[in-house]
Each structure stands twice: as C-alpha cells, then as structure tokens.
Protein backbone atom coordinates (compact mmCIF):
# COMPACT_ATOMS: atom_id res chain seq x y z
CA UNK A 1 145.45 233.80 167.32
CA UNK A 2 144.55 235.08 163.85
CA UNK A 3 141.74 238.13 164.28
CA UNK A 4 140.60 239.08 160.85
CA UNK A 5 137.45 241.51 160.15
CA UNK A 6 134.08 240.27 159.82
CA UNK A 7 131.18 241.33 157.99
CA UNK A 8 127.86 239.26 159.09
CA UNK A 9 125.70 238.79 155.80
CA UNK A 10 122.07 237.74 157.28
CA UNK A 11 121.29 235.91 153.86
CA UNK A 12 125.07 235.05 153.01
CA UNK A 13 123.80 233.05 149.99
CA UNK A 14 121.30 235.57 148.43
CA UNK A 15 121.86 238.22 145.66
CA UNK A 16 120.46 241.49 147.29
CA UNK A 17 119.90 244.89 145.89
CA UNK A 18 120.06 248.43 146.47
CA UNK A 19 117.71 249.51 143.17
CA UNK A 20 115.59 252.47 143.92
CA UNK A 21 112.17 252.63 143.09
CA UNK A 22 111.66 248.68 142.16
CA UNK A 23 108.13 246.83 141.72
CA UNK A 24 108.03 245.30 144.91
CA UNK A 25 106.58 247.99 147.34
CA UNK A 26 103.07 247.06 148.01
CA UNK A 27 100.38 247.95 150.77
CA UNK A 28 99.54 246.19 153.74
CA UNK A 29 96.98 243.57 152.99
CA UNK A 30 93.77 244.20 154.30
CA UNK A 31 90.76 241.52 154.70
CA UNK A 32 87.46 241.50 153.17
CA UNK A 33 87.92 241.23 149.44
CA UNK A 34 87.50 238.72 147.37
CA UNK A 35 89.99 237.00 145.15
CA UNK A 36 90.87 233.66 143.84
CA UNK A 37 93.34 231.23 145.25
CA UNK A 38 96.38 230.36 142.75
CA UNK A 39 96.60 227.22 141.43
CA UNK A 40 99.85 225.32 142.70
CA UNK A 41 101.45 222.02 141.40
CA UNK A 42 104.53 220.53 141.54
CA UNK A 43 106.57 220.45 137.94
CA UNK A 44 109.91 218.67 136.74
CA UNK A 45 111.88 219.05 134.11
CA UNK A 46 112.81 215.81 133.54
CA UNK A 47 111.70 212.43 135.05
CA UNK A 48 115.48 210.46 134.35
CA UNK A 49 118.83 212.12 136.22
CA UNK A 50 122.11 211.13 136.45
CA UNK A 51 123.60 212.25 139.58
CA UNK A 52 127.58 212.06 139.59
CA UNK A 53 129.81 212.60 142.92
CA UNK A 54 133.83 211.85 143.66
CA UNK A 55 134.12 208.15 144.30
CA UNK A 56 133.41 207.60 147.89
CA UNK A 57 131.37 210.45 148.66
CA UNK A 58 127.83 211.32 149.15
CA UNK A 59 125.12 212.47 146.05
CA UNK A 60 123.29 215.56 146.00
CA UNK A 61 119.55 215.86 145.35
CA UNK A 62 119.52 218.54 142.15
CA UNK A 63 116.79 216.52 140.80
CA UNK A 64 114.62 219.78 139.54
CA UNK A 65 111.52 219.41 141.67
CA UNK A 66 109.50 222.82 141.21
CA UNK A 67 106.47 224.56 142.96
CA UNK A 68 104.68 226.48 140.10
CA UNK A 69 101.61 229.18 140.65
CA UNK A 70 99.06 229.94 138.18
CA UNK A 71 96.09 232.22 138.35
CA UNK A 72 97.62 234.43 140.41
CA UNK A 73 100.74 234.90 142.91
CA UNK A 74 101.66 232.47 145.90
CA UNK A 75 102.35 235.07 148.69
CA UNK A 76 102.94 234.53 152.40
CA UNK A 77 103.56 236.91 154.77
CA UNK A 78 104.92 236.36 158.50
CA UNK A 79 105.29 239.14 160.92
CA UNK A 80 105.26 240.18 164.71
CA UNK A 81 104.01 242.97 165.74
CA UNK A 82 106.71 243.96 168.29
CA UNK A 83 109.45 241.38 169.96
CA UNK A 84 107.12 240.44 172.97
CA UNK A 85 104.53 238.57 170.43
CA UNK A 86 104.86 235.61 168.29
CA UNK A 87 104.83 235.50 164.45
CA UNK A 88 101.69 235.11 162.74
CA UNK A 89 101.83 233.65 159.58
CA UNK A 90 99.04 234.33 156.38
CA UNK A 91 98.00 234.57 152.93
CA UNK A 92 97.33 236.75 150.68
CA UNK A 93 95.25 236.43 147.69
CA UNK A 94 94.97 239.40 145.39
CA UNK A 95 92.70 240.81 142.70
CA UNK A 96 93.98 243.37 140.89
CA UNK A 97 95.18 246.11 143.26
CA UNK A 98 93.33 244.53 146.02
CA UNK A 99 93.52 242.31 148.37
CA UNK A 100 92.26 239.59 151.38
CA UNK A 101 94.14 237.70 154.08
CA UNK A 102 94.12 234.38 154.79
CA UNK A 103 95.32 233.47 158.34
CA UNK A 104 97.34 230.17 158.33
CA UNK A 105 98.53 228.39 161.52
CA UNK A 106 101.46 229.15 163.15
CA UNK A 107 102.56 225.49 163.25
CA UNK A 108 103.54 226.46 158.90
CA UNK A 109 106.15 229.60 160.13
CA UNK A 110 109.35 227.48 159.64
CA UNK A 111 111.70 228.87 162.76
CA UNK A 112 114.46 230.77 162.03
CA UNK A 113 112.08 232.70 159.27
CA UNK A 114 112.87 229.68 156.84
CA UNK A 115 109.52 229.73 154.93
CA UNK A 116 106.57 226.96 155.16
CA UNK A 117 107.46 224.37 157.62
CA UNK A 118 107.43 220.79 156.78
CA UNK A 119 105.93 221.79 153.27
CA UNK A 120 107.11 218.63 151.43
CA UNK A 121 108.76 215.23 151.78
CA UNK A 122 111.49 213.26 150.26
CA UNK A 123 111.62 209.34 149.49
CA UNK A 124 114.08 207.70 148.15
CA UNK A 125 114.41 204.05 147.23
CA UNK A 126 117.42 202.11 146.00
CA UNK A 127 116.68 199.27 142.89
CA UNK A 128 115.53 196.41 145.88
CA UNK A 129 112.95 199.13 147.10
CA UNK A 130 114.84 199.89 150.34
CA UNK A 131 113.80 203.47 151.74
CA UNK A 132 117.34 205.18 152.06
CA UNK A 133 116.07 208.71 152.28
CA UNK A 134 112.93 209.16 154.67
CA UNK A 135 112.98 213.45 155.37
CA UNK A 136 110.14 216.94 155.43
CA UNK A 137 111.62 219.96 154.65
CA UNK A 138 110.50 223.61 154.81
CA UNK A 139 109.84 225.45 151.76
CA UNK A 140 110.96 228.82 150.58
CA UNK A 141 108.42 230.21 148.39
CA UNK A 142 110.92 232.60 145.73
CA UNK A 143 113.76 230.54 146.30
CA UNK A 144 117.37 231.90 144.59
CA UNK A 145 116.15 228.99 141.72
CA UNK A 146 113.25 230.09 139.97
CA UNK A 147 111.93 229.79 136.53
CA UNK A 148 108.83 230.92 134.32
CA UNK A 149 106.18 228.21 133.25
CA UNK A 150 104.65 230.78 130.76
CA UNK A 151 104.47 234.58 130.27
CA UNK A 152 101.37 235.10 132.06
CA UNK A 153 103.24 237.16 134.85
CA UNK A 154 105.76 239.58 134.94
CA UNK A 155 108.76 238.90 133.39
CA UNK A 156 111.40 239.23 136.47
CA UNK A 157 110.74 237.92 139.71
CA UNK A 158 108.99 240.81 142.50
CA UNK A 159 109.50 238.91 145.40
CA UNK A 160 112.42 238.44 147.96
CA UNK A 161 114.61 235.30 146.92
CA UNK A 162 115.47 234.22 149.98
CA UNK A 163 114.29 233.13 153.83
CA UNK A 164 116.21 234.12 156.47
CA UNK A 165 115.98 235.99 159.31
CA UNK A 166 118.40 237.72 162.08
CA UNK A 167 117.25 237.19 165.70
CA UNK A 168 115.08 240.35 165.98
CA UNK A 169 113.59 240.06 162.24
CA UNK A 170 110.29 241.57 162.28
CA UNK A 171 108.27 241.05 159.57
CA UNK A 172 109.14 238.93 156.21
CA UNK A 173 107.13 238.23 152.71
CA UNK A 174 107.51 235.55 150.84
CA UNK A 175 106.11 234.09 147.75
CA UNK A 176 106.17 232.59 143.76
CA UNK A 177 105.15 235.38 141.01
CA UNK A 178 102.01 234.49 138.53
CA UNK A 179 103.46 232.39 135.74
CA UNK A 180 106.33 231.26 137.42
CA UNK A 181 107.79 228.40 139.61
CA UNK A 182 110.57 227.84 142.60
CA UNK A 183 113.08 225.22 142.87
CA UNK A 184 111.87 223.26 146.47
CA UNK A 185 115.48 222.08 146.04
CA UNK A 186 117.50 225.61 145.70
CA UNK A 187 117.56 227.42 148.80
CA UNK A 188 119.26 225.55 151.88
CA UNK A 189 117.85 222.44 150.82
CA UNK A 190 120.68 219.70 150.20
CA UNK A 191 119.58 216.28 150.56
CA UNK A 192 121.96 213.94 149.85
CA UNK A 193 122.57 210.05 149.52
CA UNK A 194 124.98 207.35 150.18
CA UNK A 195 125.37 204.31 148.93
CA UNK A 196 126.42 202.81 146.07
CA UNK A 197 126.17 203.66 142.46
CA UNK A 198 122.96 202.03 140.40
CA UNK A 199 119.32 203.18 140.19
CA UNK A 200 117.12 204.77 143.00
CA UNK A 201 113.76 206.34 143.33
CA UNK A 202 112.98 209.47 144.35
CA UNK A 203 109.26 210.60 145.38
CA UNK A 204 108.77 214.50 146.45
CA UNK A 205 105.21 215.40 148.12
CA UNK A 206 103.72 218.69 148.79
CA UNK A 207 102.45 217.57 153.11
CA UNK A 208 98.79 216.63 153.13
CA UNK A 209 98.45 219.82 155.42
CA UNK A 210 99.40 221.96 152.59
CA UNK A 211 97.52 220.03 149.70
CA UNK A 212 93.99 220.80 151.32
CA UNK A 213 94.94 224.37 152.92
CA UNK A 214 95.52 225.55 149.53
CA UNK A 215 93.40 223.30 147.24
CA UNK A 216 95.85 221.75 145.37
CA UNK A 217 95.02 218.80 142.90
CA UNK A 218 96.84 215.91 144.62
CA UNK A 219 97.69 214.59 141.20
CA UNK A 220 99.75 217.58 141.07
CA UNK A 221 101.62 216.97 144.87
CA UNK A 222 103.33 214.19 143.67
CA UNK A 223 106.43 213.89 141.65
CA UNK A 224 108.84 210.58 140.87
CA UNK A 225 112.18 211.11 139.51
CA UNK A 226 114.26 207.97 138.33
CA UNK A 227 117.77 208.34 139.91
CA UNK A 228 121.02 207.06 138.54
CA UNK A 229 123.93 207.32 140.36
CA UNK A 230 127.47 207.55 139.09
CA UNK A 231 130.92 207.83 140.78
CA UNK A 232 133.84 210.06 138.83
CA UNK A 233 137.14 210.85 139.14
CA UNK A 234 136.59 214.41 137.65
CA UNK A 235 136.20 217.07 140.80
CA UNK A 236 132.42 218.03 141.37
CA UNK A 237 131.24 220.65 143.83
CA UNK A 238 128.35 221.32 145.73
CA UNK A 239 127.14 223.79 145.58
CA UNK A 240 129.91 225.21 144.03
CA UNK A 241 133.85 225.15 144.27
CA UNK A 242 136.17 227.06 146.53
CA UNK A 243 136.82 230.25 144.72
CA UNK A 244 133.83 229.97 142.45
CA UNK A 245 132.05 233.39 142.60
CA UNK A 246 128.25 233.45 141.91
CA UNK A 247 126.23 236.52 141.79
CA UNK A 248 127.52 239.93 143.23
CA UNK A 249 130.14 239.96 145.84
CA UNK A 250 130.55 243.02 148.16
CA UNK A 251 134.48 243.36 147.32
CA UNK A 252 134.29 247.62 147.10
CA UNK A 253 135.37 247.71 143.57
CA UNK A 254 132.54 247.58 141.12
CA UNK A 255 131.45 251.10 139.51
CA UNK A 256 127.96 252.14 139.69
CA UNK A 257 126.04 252.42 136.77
CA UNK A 258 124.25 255.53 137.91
CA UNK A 259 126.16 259.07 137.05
CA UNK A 260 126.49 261.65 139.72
CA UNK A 261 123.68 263.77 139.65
CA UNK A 262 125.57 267.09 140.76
CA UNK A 263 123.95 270.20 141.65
CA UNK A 264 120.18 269.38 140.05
CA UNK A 265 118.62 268.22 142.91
CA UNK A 266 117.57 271.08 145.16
CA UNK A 267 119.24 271.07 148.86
CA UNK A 268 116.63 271.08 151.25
CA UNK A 269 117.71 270.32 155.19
CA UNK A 270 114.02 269.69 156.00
CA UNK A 271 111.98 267.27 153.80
CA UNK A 272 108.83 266.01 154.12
CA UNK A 273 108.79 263.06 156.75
CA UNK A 274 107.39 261.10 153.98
CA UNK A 275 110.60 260.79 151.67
CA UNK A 276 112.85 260.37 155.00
CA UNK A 277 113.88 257.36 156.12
CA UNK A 278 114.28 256.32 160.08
CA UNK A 279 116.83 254.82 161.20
CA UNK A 280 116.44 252.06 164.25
CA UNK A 281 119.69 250.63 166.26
CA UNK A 282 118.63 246.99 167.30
CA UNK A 283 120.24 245.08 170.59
CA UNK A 284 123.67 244.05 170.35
CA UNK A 285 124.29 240.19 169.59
CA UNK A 286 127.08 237.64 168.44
CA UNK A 287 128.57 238.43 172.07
CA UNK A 288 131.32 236.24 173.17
CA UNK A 289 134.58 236.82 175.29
CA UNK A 290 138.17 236.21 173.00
CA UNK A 291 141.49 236.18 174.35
CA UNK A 292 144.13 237.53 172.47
CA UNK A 293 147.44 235.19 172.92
CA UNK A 294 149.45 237.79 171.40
CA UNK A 295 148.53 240.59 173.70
CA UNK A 296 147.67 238.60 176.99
CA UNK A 297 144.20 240.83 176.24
CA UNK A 298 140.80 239.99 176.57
CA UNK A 299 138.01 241.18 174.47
CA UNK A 300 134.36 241.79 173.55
CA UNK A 301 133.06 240.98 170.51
CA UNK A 302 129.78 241.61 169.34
CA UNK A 303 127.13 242.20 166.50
CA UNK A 304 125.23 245.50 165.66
CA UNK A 305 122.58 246.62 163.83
CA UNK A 306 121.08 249.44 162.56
CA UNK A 307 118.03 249.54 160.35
CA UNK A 308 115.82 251.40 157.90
CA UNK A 309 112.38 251.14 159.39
CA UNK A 310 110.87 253.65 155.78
CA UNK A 311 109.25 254.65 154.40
CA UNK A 312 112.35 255.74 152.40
CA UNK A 313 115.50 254.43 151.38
CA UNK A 314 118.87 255.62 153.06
CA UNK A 315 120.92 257.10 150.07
CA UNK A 316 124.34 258.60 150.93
CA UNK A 317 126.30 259.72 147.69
CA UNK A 318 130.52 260.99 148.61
CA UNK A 319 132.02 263.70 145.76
CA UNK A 320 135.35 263.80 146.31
CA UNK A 321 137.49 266.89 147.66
CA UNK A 322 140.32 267.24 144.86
CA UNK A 323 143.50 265.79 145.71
CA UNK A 324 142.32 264.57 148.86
CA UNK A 325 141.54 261.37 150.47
CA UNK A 326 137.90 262.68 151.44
CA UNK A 327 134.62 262.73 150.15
CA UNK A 328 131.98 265.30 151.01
CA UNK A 329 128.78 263.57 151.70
CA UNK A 330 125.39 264.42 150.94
CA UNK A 331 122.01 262.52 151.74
CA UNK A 332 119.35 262.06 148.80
CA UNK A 333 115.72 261.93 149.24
CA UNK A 334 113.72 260.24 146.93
CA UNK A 335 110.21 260.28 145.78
CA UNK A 336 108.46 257.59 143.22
CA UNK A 337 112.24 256.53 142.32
CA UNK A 338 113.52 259.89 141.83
CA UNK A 339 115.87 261.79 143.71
CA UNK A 340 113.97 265.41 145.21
CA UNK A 341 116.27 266.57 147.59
CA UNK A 342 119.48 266.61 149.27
CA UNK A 343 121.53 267.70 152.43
CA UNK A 344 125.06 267.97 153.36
CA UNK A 345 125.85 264.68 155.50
CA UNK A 346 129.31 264.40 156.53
CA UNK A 347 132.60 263.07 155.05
CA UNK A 348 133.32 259.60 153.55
CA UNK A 349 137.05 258.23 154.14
CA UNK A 350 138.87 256.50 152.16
CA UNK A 351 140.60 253.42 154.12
CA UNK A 352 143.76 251.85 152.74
CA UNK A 353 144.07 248.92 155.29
CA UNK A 354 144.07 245.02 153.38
CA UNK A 355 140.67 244.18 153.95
CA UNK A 356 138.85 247.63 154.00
CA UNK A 357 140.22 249.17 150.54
CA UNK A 358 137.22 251.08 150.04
CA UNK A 359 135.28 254.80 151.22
CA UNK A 360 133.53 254.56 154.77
CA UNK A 361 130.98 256.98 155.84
CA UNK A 362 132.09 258.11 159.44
CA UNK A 363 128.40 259.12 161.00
CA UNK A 364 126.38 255.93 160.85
CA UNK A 365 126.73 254.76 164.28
CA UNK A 366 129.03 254.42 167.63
CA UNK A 367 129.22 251.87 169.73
CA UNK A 368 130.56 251.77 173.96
CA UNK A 369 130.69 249.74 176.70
CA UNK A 370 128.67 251.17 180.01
CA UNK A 371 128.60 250.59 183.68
CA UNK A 372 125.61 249.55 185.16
CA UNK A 373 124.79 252.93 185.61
CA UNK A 374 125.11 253.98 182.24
CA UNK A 375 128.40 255.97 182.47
CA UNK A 376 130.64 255.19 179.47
CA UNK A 377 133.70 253.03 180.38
CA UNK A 378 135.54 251.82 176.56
CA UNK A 379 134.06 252.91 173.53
CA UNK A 380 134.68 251.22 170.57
CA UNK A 381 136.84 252.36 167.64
CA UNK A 382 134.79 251.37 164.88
CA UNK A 383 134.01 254.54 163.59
CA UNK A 384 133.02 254.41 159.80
CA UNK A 385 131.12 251.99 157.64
CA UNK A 386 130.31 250.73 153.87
CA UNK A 387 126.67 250.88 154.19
CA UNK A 388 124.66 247.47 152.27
CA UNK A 389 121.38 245.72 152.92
CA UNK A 390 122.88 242.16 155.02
CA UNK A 391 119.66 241.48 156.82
CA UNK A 392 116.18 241.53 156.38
CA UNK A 393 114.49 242.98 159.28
CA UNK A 394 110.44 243.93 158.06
CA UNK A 395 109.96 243.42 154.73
CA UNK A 396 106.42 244.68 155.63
CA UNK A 397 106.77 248.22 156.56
CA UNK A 398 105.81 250.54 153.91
CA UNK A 399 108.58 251.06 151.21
CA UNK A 400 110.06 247.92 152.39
CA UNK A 401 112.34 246.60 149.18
CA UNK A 402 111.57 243.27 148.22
CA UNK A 403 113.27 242.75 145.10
CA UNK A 404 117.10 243.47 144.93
CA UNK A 405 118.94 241.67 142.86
CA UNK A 406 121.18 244.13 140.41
CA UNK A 407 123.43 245.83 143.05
CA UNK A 408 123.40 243.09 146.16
CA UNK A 409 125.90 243.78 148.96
CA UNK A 410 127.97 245.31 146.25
CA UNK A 411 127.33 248.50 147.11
CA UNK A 412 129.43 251.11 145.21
CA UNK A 413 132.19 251.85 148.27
CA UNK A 414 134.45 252.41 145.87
CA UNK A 415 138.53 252.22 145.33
CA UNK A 416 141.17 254.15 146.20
CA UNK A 417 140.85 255.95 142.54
CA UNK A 418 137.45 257.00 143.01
CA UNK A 419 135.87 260.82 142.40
CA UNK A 420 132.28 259.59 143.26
CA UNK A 421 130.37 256.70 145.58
CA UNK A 422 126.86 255.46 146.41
CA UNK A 423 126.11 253.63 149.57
CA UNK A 424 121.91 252.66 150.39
CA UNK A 425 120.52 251.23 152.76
CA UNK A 426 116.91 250.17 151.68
CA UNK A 427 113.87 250.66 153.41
CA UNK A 428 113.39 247.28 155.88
CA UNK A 429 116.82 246.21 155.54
CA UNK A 430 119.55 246.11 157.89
CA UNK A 431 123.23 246.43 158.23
CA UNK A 432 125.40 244.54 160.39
CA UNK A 433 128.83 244.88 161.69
CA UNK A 434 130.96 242.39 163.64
CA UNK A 435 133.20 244.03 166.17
CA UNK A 436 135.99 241.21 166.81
CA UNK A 437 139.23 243.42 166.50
CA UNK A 438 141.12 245.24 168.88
CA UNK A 439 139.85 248.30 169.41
CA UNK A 440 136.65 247.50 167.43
CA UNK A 441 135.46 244.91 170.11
CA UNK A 442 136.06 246.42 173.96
CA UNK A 443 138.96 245.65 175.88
CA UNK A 444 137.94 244.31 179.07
CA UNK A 445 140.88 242.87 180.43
CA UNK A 446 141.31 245.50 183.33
CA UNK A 447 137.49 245.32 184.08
CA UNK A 448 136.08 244.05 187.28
CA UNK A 449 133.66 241.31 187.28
CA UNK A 450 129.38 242.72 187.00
CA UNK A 451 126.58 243.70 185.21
CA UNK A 452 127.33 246.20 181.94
CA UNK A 453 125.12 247.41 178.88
CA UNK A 454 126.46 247.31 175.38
CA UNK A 455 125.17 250.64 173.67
CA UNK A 456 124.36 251.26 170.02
CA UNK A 457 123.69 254.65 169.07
CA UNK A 458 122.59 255.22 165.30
CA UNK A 459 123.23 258.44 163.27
CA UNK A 460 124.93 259.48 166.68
CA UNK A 461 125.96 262.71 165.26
CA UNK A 462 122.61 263.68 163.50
CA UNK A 463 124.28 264.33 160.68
CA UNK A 464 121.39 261.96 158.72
CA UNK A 465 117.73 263.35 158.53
CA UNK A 466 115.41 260.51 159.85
CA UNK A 467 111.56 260.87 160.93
CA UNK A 468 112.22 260.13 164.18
CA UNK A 469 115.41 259.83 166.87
CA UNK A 470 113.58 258.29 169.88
CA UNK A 471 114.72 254.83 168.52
CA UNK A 472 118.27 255.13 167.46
CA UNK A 473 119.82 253.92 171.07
CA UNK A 474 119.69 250.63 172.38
CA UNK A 475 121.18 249.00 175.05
CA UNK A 476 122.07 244.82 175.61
CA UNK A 477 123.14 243.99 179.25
CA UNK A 478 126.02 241.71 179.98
CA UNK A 479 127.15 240.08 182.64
CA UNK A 480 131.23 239.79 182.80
CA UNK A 481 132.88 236.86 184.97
CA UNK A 482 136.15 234.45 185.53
CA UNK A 483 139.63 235.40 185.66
CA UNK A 484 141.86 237.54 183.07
CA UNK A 485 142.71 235.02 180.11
CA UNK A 486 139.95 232.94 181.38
CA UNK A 487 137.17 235.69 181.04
CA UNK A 488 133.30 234.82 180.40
CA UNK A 489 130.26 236.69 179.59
CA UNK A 490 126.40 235.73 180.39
CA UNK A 491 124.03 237.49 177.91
CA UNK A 492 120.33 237.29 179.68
CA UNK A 493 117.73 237.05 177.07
CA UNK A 494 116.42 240.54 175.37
CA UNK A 495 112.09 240.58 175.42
CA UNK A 496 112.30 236.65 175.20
CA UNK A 497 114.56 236.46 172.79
CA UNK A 498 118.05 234.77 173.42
CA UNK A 499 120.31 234.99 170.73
CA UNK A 500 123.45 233.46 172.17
CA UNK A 501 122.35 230.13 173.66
CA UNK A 502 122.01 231.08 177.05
CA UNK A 503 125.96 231.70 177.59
CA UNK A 504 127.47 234.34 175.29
CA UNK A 505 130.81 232.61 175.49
CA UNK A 506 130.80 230.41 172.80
CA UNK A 507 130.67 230.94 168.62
CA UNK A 508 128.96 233.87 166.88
CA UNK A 509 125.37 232.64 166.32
CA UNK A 510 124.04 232.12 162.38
CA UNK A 511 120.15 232.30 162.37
CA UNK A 512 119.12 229.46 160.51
CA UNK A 513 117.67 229.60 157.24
C-alpha cells in the first residue's frame, strides 16, 4: 500500500498567519460595563442569480446572503475552562477599550467549534412553489468571505476567519468587525439543489432564537433571492478546481519578507517570563493500526500536538553554517511586535527527501511508545519539524493571535538554496504532525497484546526557553489486540473526550467545522 506523509491542517480551508505583533490581541472580557449591542441585518448584493452547473449535476447556493454589524463589532467567544467542563458560549459588547459579557446558551455553541448553531435557515422553492430545499445551518461569524458595508471600522478584518476546532480546542473567538459583513454562505456552507433548470426561490432567515437574543429588526432577518438555474457544457467547480491554488499554501518555498536581523538583538538566555512563550504537548490522537503489505509490518499511526499556550509567540530564526547543510538556530523574544532578545536554540536541517524539501528544526518534540509501566519500548523517528500554526487551540489566552492572514501555513522553511529561515508558532495555536510512516509511526508487529501509553514530550531537549516545563509531557493509553496482519487498537476516551469513535482502528478523525 502507498504510505505518503501527512500534515493535519486543523482549518485546511483557512488562510492563517504567523504576523507578529497584529491588532487582534485583546483582554479577557470582564462584566459590568456598559455598552451597546451592534446592530445586525442580513444584506445581498443582488436579488436575481443565475446559477450554472455541468448538465446533470447538482447547483450550488453562492447566492451572496450576508450578516452585516453596525454600531459596533459582533463578537462571540466560546471556551472551557479545562477538558473536564463543557463550553460556555457569550457575548461581548464593547465600548471603547472596555467591555461586558453577555452569557448565551449553550444550545448556540455549534459542536465541533463551528460557530452559532442553527443560526439561519434555507428555503427554496421551484416555479410551482414546491419546497425543494427545507435546511438550518450554523453560522461562522468572520467567515473566509467577508466584505465592508462602509468605512466605519477598521479597514482589514481583526478577527479569526474561520471555525474549527481540534478535539482538545480550548477556547475560540469569533466575530464580524464594525462596518463590515460575513458571507453565511462562505465557510463550510454548500447547499446545493437538484432538479431541473428554470426559476426557484430562495428565502434565508436569521432563527427566531437569534432575532430576539440580539434585537435584530426582523425586517432585516429575511432575505429572497430569485434563482435561475442553467445547465452548461463549460467545466464549473465548486469550490474550486483540482489544482486551483487559493490563498497561501505551505509548499517550503516562499521567501520571507522580513530581513535577518543579525547581531542587533541582545542574547539574553533568561528573559522575562512575560515575552516567553510555553509550550504544551496535548494527548496523542488520529490513532489507528495499518498494515504494511510490502513489509508484512504492522504499525501505529497517530496525531500530535504541541501548542503555544503565551503569552508570546514561538519565533525560531536558522543562519546558515557556510557550505553546510545546517543552520544554527536561535530563539527570538518579542515585546509590543519587536524582537528584544535572543538565545542559541539548536540546529535546523535541511531535508532533501520528495515531500520534505525544506529546513526542519530538530528540538521541537519526540515521540515513543511505553509499556504500561512507562518504560520506553519503540520510539519514533520523527525527529525534526517545519513549525506553522494548523490548529487553533485557545484563541483566548493572552497574546492569543487572531488575525493571520499574510504568512498562513507558509511558513518560511525554506529551500535547499537558503542562507536564512523563519519558523513561528503563534501564541494559542497549535502544530500537528501525522506519524503514518515507517519509522515515524511505531512498529508493533513483534509486540504482545496489552495496555501501552503513547508519549509526547515537547521541547524534549530544553533547548527552547518556555515559562513553564511541567506541561510539555503527555501521555494517551492504548490498548493493542488481534493477530499480526490483523492487528487492532482500542483508544479509551481522554477526560471525556473520545476522539477516535470508540475504536481507534478505523480512519484518521477530521473535527468538523
């Protein structure tokens, strides 16, 4: 069987960033002060479409249907305070720098992290007034869609354009900037209809629940868009063709648009706590049992991450050792956007396999397979890593980065010609690996049958300065059965949580969202 190397992207479809220092960081809401609520309302920008699809297949929904705030920003947030609690879910309503909460019920926290549950519904009527489209749908305030209405707010977006979560997300924010509006159609949203071409009716409805929590106008709920649909024998895509690239890929060859900044920053090997970052491993998950067919082996695989619980970001810069396929790595500190400090950190490598191609920094984490009584049995090769931002994890802690969209996953890992790299992790963010490959994932084909922990260490080395260490280890017990080549692994739930169905055995699990 074919066993290529994965990356696991928590918010595949978004455009992320690594920018330092963005708008985007603000305190924890606190209640007690007054403010108004924004005014929301629904806005189109055009009442007649013309939807056109291959002959014979289904039509897709881009009618235009926007949620649009005025008087003030939409914002949600929706957090847990550790994994044994649920999410609560609330607004926040600011004046100026300040701010009060609004609790909401936890029937609007959309699982999977997803946004406002049920926030509006879609009708749709065919020319005889049949309903062929009857569905709710969650909302993500900030889709990747959004637009300005006027120039009353800022002019680029502050908040996160996504909703997504990975199965131990902790805290997310959500919302629609002052002046601007969000597609309810453009993020995971893709109604479609069948039938055949002519003239339908489409009605879109902010819920009644939502209309009165949030006072809108119910003139303004409401939208009707006149439908025609057309087959065509030119190819259409949706949402876009194979091989279409949109927005920033993480391929390790874009340059960074920042210069090296060389010997200006003072070394310091003890910062203040306040411009470190801390780095947290979470519990492995993705596990499932493979068996190779080539090598009569079986195998592991799992997901791991390691995140930047802040306040700072996680800034690793490589300067390369002349001649030499090795960077020297040093860790920046930064304070109000600007770098104030640095320390040695290790070596980058540059890795010439198809599919790598770019510089990995060799003292993010480890990864090994233990006996039930914690002594080490197969520890994984996977060894160095590009570091990005693929999954939100609390976009509430302090320093959390809400807005990054220049950079994305593209961090700057560089190519083989390289003198200089960049790779961040922000502050709330997350990067996962998936260990599928021989000698990444564990070979387990000689094991007996029990009870084992999956351990992932972060900055296992300490070659990274973090606040705190107490939380970089983290262990995820498995339970190995069945026979070689017919191998299977039971995963019991972590604090509640069960992120692989309640076997393990079968496909790597994609939060929803």
């Amino acid at each position: 069987m074919s066993r290529k190397p994965r990356r696991r992207h928590g918010a595949i479809a978004l455009v992320l960033s690594l920018a330092l220092g963005s708008a985007g960081l603000l305190s924890t809401p606190s209640a007690g002060v007054s403010g108004a609520q924004p005014t929301l309302r629904l806005v189109v920008g055009q009442t007649k479409v013309t939807l056109k699809r291959p002959a014979g297949r289904r039509a897709y929904l881009d009618i235009g249907v926007y949620l649009a705030t005025e008087g003030g920003p939409f914002e949600i947030w929706a957090a847990r305070p550790d994994y044994d609690h649920p999410v609560s879910i609330w607004q926040v309503i600011r004046d100026g720098s300040l701010s009060a909460t609004s609790p909401l019920p936890s029937s609007m926290f959309a699982p999977g992290w997803r946004g406002l549950a049920r926030f509006f519904h879609v009708t749709v009527t065919d020319a005889s007034g049949s309903v062929v489209l009857d569905r709710y749908h969650p909302f993500c305030p900030g889709s990747g869609d959004v637009a300005r209405v006027d120039d009353a707010g800022p002019d680029v977006p502050t908040f996160p354009q996504f909703c997504s979560g990975n199965p131990f997300t902790l805290g997310a924010v959500w919302g629609i900037d002052e002046g601007w509006a969000s597609n309810l159609f453009g993020y995971g949203t893709n109604d479609s209809i069948k039938g055949p071409d002519g003239h339908y009716t489409a009605t879109v409805s902010i819920a009644p629940t939502y209309v009165s929590r949030f006072a809108i106008d119910p003139a303004s709920a409401t939208a009707t868009i006149a439908i025609t649909v057309r087959s065509t024998h030119h190819i259409l895509c949706h949402p876009f063709c194979p091989g279409e690239v949109r927005g920033p890929r993480r391929d390790g060859h874009a340059a960074s648009a920042h210069a090296p900044i060389g010997d200006s920053v003072p070394t310091d090997p003890s910062p203040d706590p306040s411009i470190q970052p801390d780095l947290v491993a979470l519990p492995a998950w993705g596990i499932m049992v493979e068996h190779d067919r080539r090598s009569g082996r079986d195998f592991l695989d799992f997901g791991a991450t390691v995140w930047d619980a802040g306040p700072s970001p996680l800034v690793v810069e490589g300067f390369r050792r002349p001649a030499e396929p090795l960077m020297d790595a040093w860790q920046y500190f930064y304070a109000n956007g600007e770098p104030v400090a640095r320390a040695p950190a290790g070596t980058l490598m540059y890795d010439p396999r198809p599919g790598h191609q770019h510089w990995h920094f060799e003292q993010f984490a480890r990864y090994a397979l233990l006996s039930a009584n914690q002594s080490e049995v197969v520890r994984s090769e996977k060894e160095a890593f590009c570091l990005a931002p693929t999954d939100a994890i609390d976009l509430t802690v302090p320093g959390a980065e809400w807005q990054p969209y220049s950079i994305g996953l593209q961090t700057a890992c560089g190519s083989r010609s390289s003198i200089w790299t960049r790779e961040t992790l922000p502050a709330g963010w997350g990067d996962t690996y998936v260990q599928d490959l021989p000698g990444q994932s564990f070979d387990i084909t000689d094991l007996p049958n029990g009870t084992y922990l999956i351990q992932i260490v972060a900055n296992p080395q300490g070659a990274l300065i973090e606040r705190s260490t107490a939380n970089n280890t983290q262990l995820r017990k498995v339970i190995l059965r069945g026979t070689p080549g017919h191998r299977t692994v039971r995963v019991p739930p972590w604090h509640g949580i069960d992120t692989e169905g309640g076997g393990g055995s079968g496909p790597f699990p994609i939060p929803a969202g």
